[in-house]
PDB file of N, CA and C in Angstrom:
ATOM      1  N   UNK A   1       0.830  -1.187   0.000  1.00  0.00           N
ATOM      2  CA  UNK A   1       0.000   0.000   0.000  1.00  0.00           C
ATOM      3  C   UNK A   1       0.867   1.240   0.000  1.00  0.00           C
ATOM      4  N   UNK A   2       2.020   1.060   0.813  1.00  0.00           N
ATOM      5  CA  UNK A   2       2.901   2.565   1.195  1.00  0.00           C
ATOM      6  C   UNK A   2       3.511   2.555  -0.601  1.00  0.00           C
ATOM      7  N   UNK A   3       3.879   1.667  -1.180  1.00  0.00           N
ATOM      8  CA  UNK A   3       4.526   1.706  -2.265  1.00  0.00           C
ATOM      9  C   UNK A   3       3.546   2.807  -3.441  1.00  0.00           C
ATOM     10  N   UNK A   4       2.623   2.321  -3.409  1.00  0.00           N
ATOM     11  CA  UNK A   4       1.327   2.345  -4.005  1.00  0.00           C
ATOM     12  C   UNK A   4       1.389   4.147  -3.861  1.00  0.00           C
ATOM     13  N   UNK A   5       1.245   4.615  -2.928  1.00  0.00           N
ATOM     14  CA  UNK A   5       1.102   6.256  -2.578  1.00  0.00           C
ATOM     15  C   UNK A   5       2.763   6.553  -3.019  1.00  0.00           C
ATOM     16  N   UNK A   6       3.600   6.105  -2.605  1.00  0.00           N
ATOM     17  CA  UNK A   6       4.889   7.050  -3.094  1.00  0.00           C
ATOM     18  C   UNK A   6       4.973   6.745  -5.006  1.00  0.00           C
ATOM     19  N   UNK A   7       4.452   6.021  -5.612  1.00  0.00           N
ATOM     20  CA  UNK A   7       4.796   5.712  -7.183  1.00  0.00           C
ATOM     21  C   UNK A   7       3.549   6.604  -7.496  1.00  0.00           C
ATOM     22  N   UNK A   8       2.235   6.706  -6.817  1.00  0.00           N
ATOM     23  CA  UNK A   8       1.427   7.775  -6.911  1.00  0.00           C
ATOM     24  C   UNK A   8       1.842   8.996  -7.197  1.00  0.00           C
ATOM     25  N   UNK A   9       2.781   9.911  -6.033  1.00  0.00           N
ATOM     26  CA  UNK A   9       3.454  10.988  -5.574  1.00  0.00           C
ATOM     27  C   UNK A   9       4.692  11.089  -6.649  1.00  0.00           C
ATOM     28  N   UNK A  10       5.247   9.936  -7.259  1.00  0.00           N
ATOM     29  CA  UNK A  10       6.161  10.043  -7.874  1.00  0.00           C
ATOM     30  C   UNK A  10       5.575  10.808  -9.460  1.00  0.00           C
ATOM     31  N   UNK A  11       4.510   9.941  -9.835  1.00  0.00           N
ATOM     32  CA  UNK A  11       3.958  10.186 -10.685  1.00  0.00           C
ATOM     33  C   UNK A  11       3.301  11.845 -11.233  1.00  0.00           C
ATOM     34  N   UNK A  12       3.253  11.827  -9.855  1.00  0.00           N
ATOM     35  CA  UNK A  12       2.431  13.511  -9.544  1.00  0.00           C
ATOM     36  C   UNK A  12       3.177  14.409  -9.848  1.00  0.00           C
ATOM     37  N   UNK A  13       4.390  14.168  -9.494  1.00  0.00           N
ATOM     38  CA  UNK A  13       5.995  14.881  -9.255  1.00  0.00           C
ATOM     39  C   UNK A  13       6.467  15.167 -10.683  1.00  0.00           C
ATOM     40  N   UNK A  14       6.659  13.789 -11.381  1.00  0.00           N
ATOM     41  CA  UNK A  14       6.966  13.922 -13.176  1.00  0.00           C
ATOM     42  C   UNK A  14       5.736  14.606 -13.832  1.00  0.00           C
ATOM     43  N   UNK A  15       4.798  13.983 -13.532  1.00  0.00           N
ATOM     44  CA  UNK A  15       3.866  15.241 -14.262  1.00  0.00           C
ATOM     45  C   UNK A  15       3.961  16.734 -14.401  1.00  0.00           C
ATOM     46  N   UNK A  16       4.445  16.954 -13.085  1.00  0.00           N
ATOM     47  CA  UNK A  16       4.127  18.567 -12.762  1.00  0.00           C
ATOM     48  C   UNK A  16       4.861  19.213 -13.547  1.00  0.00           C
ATOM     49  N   UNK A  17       6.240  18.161 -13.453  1.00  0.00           N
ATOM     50  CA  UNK A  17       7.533  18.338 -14.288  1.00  0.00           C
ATOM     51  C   UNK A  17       7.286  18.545 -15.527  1.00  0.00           C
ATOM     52  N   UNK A  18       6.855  17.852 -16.019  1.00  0.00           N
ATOM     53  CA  UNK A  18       7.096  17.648 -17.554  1.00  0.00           C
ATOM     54  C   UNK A  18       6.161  19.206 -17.747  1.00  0.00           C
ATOM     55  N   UNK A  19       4.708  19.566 -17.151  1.00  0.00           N
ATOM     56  CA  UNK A  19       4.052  20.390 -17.709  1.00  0.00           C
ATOM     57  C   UNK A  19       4.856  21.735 -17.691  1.00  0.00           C
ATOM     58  N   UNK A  20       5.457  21.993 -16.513  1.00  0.00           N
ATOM     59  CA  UNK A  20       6.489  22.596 -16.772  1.00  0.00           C
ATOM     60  C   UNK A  20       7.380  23.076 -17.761  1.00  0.00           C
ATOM     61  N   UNK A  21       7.974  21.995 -18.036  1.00  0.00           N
ATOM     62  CA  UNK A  21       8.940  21.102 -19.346  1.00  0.00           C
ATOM     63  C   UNK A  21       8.191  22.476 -20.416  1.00  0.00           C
ATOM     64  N   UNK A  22       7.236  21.512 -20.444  1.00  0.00           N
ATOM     65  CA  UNK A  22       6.099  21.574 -21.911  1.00  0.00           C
ATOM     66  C   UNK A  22       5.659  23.450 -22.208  1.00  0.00           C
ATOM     67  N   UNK A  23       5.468  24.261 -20.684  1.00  0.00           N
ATOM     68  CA  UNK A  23       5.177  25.752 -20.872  1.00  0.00           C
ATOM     69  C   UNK A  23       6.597  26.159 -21.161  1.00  0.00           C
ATOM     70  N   UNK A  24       7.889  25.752 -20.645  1.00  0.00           N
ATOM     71  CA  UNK A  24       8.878  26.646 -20.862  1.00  0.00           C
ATOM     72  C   UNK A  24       9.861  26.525 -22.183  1.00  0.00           C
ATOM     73  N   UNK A  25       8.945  25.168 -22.628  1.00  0.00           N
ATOM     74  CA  UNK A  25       9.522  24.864 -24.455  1.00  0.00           C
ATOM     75  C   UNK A  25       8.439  26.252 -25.172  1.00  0.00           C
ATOM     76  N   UNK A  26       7.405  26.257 -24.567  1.00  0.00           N
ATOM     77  CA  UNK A  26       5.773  26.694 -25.328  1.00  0.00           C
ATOM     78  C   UNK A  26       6.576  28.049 -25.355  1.00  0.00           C
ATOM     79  N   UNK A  27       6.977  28.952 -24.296  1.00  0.00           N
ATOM     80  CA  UNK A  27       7.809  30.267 -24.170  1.00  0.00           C
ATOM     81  C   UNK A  27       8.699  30.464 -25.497  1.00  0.00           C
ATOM     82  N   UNK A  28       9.343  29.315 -24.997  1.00  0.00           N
ATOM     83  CA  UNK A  28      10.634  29.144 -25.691  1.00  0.00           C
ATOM     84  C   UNK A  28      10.456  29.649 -27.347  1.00  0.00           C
ATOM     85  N   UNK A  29       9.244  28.706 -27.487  1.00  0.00           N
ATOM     86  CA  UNK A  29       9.076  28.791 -29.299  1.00  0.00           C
ATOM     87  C   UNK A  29       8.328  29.882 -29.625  1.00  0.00           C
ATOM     88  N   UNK A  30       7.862  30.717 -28.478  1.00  0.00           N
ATOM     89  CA  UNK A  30       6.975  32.036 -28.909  1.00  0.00           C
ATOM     90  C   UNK A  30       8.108  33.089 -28.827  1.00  0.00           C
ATOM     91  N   UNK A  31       8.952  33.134 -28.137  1.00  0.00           N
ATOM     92  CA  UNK A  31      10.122  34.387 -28.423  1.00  0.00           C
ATOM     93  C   UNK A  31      11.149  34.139 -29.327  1.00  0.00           C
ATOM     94  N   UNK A  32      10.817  32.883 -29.950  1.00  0.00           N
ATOM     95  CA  UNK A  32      11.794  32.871 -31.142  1.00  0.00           C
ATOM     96  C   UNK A  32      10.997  33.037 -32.396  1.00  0.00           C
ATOM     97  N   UNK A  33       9.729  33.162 -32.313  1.00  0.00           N
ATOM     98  CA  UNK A  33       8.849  33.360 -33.222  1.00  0.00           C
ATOM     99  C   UNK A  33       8.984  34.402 -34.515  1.00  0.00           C
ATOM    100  N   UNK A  34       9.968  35.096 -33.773  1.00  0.00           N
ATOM    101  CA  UNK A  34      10.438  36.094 -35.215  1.00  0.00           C
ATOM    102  C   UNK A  34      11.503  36.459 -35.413  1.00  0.00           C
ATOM    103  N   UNK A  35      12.615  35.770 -35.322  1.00  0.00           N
ATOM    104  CA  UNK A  35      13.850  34.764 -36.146  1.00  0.00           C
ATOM    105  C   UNK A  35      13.213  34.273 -37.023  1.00  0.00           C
ATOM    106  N   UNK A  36      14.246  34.740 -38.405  1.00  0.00           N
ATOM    107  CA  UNK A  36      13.906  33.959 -39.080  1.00  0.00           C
ATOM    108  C   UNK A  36      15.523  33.110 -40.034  1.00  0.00           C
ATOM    109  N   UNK A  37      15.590  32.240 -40.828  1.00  0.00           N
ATOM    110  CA  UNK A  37      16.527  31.516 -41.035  1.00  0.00           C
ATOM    111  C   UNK A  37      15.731  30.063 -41.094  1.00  0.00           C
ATOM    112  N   UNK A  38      16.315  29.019 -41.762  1.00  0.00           N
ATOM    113  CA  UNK A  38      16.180  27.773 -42.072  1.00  0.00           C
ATOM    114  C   UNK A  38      16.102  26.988 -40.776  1.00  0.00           C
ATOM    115  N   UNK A  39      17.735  27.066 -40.191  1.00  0.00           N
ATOM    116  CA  UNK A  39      17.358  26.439 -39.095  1.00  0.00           C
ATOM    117  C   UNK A  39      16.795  26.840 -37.912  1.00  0.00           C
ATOM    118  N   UNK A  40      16.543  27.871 -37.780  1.00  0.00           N
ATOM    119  CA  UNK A  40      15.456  28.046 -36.282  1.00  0.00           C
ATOM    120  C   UNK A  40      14.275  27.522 -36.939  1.00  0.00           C
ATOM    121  N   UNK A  41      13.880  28.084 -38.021  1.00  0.00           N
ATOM    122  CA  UNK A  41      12.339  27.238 -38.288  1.00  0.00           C
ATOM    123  C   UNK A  41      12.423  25.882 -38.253  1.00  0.00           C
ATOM    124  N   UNK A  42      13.448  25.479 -38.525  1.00  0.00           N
ATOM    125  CA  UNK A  42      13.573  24.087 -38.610  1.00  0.00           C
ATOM    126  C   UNK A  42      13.152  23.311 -36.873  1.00  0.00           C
ATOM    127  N   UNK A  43      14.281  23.834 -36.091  1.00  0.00           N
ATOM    128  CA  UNK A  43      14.189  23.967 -34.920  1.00  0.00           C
ATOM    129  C   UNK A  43      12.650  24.252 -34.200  1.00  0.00           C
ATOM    130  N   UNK A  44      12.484  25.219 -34.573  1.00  0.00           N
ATOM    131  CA  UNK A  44      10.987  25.443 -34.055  1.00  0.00           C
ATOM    132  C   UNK A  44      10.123  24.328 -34.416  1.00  0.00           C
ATOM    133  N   UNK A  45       9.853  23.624 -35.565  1.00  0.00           N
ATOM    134  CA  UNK A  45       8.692  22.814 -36.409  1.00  0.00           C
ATOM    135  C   UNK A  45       9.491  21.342 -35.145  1.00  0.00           C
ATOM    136  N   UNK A  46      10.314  21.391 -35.214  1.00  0.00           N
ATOM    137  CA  UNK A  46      10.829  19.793 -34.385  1.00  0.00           C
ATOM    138  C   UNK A  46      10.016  20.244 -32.787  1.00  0.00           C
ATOM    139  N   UNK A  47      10.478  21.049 -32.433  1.00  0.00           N
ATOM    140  CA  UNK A  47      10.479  21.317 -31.310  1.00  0.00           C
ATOM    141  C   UNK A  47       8.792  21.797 -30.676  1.00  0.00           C
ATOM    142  N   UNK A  48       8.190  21.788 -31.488  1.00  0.00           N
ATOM    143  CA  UNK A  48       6.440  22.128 -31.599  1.00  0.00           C
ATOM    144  C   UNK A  48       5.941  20.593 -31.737  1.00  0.00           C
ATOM    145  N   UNK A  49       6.506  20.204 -32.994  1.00  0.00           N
ATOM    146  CA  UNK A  49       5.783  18.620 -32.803  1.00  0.00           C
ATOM    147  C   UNK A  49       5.880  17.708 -31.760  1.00  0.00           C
ATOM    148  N   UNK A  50       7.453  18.052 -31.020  1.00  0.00           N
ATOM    149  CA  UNK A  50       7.747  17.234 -29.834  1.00  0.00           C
ATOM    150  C   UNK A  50       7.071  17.447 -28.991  1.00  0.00           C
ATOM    151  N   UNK A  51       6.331  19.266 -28.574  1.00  0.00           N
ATOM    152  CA  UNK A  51       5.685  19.421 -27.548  1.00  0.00           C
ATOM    153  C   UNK A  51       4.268  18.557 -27.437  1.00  0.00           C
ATOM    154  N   UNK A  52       3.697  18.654 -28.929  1.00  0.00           N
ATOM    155  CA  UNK A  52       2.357  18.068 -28.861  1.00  0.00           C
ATOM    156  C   UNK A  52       2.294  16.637 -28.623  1.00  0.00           C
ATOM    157  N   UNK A  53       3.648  15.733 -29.156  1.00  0.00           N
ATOM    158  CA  UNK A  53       3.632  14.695 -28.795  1.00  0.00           C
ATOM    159  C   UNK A  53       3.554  14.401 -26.966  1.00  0.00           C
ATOM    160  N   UNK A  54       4.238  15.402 -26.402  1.00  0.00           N
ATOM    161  CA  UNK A  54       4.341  15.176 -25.056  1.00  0.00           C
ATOM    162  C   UNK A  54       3.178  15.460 -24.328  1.00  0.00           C
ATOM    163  N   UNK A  55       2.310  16.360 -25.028  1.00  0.00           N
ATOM    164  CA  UNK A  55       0.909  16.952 -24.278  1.00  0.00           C
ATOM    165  C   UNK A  55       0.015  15.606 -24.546  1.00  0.00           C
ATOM    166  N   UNK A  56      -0.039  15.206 -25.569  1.00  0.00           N
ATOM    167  CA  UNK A  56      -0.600  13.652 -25.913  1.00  0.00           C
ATOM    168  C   UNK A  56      -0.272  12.775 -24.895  1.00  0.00           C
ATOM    169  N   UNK A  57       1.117  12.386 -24.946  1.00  0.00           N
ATOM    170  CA  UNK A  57       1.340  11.429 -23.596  1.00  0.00           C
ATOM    171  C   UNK A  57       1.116  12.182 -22.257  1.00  0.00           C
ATOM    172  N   UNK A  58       0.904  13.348 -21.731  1.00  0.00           N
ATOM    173  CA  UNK A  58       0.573  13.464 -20.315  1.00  0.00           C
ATOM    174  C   UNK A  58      -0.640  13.517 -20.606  1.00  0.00           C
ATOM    175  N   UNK A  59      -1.529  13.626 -21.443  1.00  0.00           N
ATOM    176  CA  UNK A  59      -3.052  13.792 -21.544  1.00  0.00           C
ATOM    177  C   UNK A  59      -3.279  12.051 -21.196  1.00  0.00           C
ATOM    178  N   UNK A  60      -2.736  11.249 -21.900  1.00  0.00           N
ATOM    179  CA  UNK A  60      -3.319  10.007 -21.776  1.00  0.00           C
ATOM    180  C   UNK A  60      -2.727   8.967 -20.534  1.00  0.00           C
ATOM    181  N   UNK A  61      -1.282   9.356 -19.880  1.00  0.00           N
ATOM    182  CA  UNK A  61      -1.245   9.315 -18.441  1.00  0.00           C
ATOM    183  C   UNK A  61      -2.143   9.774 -17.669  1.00  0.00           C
ATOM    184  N   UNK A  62      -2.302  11.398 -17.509  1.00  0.00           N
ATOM    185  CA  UNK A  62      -3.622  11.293 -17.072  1.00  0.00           C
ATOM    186  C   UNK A  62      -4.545  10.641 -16.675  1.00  0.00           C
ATOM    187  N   UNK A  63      -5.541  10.274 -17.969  1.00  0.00           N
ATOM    188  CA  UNK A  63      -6.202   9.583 -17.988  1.00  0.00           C
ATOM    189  C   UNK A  63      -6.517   8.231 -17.756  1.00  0.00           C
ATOM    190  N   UNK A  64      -4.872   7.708 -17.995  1.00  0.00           N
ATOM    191  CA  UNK A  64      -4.823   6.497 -17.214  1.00  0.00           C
ATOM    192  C   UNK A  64      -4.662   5.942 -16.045  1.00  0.00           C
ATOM    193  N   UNK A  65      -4.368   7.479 -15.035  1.00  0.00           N
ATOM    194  CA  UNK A  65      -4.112   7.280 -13.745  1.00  0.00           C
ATOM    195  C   UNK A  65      -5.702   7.845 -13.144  1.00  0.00           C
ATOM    196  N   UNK A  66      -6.544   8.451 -13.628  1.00  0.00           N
ATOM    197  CA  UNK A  66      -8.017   8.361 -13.948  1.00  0.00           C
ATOM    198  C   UNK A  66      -9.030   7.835 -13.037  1.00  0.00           C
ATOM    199  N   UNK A  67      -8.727   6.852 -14.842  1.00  0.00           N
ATOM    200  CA  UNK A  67      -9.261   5.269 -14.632  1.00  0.00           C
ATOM    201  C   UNK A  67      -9.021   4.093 -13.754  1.00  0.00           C
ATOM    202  N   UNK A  68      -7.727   4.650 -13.417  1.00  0.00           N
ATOM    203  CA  UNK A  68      -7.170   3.213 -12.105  1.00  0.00           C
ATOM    204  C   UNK A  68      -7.640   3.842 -10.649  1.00  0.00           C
ATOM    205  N   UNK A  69      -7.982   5.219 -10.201  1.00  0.00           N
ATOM    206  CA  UNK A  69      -8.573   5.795  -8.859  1.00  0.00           C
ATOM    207  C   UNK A  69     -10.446   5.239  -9.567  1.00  0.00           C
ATOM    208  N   UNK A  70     -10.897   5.690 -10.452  1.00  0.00           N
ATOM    209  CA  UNK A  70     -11.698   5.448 -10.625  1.00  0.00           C
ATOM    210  C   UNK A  70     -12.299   3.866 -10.081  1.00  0.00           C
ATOM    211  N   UNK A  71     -11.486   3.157 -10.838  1.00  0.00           N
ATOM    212  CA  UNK A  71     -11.302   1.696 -10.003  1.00  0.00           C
ATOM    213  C   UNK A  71     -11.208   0.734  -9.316  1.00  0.00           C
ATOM    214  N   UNK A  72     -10.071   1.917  -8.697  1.00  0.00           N
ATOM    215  CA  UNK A  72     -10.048   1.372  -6.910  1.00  0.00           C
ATOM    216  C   UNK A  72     -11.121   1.703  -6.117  1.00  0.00           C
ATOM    217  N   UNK A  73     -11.666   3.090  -6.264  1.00  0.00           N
ATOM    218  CA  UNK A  73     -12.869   3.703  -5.847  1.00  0.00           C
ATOM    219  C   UNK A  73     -14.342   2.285  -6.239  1.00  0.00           C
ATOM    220  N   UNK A  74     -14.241   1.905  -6.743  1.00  0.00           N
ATOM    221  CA  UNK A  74     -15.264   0.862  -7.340  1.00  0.00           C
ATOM    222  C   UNK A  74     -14.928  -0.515  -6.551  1.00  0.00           C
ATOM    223  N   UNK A  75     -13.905  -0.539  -6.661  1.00  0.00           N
ATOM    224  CA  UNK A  75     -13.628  -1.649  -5.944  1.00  0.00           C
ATOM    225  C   UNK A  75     -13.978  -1.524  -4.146  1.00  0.00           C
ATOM    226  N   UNK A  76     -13.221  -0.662  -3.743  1.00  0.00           N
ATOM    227  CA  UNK A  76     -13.753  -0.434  -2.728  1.00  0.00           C
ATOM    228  C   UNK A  76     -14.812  -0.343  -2.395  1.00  0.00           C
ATOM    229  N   UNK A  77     -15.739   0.293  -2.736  1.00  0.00           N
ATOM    230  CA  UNK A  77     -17.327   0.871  -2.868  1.00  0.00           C
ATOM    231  C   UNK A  77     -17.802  -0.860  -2.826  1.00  0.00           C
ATOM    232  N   UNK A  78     -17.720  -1.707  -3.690  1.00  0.00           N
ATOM    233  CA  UNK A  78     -18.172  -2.868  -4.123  1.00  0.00           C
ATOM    234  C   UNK A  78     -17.759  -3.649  -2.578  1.00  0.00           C
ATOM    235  N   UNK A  79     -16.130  -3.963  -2.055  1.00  0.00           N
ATOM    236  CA  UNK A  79     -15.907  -4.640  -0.951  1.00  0.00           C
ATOM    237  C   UNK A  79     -16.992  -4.017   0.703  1.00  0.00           C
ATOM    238  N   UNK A  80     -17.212  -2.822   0.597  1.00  0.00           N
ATOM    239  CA  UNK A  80     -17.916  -1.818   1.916  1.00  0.00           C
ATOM    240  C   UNK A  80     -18.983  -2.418   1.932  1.00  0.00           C
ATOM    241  N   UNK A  81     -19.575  -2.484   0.575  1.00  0.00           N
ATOM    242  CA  UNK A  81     -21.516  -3.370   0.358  1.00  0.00           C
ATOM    243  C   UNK A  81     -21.552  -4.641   0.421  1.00  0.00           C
ATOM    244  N   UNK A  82     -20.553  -5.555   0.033  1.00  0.00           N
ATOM    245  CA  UNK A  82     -20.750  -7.158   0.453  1.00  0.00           C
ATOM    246  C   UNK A  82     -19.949  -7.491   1.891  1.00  0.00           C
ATOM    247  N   UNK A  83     -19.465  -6.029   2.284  1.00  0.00           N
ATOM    248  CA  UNK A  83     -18.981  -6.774   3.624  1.00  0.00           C
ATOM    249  C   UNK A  83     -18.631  -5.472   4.739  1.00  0.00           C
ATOM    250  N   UNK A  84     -20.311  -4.748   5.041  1.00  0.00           N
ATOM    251  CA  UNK A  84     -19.663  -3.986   5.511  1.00  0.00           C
ATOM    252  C   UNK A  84     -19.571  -3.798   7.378  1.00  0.00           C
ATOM    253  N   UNK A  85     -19.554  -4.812   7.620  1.00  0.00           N
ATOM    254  CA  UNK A  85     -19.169  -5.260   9.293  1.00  0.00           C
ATOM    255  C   UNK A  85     -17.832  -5.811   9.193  1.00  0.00           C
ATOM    256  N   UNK A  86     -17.093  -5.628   8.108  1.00  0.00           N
ATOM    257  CA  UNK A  86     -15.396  -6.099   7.878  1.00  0.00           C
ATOM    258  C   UNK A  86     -15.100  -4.387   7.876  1.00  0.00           C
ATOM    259  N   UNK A  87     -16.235  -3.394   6.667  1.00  0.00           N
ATOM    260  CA  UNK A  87     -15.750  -2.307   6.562  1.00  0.00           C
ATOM    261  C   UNK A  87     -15.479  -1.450   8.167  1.00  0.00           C
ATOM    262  N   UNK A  88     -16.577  -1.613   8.799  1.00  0.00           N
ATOM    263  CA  UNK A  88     -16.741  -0.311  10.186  1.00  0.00           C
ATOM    264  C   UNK A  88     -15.997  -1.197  11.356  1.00  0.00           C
ATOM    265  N   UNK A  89     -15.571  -2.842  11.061  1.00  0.00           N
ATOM    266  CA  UNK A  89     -14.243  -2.601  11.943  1.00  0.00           C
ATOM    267  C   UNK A  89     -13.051  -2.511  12.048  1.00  0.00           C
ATOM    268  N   UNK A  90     -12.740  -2.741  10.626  1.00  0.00           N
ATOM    269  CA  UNK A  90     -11.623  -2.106  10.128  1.00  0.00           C
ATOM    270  C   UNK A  90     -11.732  -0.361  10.557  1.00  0.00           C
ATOM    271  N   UNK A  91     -12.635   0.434  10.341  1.00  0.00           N
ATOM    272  CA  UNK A  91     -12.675   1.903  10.149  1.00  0.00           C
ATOM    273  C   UNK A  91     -11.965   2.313  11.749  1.00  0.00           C
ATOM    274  N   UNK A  92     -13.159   0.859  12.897  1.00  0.00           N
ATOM    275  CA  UNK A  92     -12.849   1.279  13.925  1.00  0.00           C
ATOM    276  C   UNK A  92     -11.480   1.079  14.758  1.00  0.00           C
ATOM    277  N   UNK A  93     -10.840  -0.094  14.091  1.00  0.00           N
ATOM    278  CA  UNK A  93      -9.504  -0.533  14.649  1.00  0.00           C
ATOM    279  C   UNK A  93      -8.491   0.588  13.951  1.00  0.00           C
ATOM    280  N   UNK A  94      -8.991   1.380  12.819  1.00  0.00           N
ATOM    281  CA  UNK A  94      -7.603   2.591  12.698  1.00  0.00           C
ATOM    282  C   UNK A  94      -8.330   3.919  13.432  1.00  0.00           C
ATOM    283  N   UNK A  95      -9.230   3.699  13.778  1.00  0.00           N
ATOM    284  CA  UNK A  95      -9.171   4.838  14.633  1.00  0.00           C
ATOM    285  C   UNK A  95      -8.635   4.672  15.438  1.00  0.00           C
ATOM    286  N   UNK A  96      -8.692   3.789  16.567  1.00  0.00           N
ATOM    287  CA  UNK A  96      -8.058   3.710  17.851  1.00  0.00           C
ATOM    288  C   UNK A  96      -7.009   3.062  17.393  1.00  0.00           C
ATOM    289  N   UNK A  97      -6.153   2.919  16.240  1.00  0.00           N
ATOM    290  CA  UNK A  97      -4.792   2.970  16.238  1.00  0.00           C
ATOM    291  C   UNK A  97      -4.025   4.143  16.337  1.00  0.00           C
ATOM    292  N   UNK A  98      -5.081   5.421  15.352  1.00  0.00           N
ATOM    293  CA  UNK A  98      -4.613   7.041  15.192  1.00  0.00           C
ATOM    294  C   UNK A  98      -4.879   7.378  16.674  1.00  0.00           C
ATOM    295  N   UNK A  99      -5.753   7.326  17.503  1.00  0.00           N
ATOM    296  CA  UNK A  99      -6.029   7.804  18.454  1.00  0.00           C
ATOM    297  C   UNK A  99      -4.983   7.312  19.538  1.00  0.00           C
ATOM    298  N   UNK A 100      -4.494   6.330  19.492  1.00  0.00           N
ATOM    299  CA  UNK A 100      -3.625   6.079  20.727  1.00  0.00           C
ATOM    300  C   UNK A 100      -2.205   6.416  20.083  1.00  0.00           C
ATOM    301  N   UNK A 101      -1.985   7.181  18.414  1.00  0.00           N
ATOM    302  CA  UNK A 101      -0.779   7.789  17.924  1.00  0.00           C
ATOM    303  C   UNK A 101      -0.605   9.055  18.648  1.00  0.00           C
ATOM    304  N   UNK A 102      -1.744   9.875  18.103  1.00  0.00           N
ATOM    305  CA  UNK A 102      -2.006  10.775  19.037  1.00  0.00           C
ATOM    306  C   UNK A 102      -1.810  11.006  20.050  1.00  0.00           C
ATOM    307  N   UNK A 103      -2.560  10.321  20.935  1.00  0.00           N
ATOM    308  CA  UNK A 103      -2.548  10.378  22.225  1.00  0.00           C
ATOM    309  C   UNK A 103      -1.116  10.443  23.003  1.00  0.00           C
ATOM    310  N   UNK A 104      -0.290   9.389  22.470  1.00  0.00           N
ATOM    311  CA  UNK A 104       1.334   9.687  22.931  1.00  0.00           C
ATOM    312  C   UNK A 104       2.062  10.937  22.366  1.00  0.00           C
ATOM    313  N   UNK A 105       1.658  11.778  21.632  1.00  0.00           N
ATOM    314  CA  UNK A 105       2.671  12.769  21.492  1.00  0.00           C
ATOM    315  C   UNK A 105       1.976  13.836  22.383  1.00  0.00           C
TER     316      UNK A 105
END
């Protein structure tokens, strides 16, 4: 489970990154926008297609990290209704696990 939240967080982390990435290429190709010469255009046309390719793949990461909360959310939802006297004592044994965390500091 702990793995599960840090490859989450990791994920969150490269994303943020890359969008990043992706506005300071987007800058990049708007102040060179009037240069002109072979190879900056050249440069520019590579460097535009690469961005959209990359907005494509974080669009569909995204979406694929989505669909898998979406999922778990379902799954869960589904385990609470066929068993939910497993759910409220589980709920209740981490409370009084947090509560006696608490309680010592």
């Amino acid at each position: 489970m702990n793995e599960t939240i840090q490859e989450t967080a990791t994920r969150d982390r490269l994303a943020a990154d890359l969008k990043s990435v992706i506005a300071d290429a987007d800058e990049l190709i708007r102040a060179t926008a009037g240069h002109a010469g072979e190879k900056v255009q050249a440069a520019r046309a590579r460097a535009e297609e690469s961005l959209r390719r990359a907005r494509v793949k974080l669009e569909d990461a995204q979406d694929a990290a989505v669909e898998k909360a979406r999922a778990a959310a379902q799954a869960t939802d589904e385990y609470v209704h066929a068993n939910p006297w497993k759910a409220v004592g589980l709920a209740g044994a981490i409370g009084v696990i947090v509560g006696m965390l608490i309680a010592r500091r």
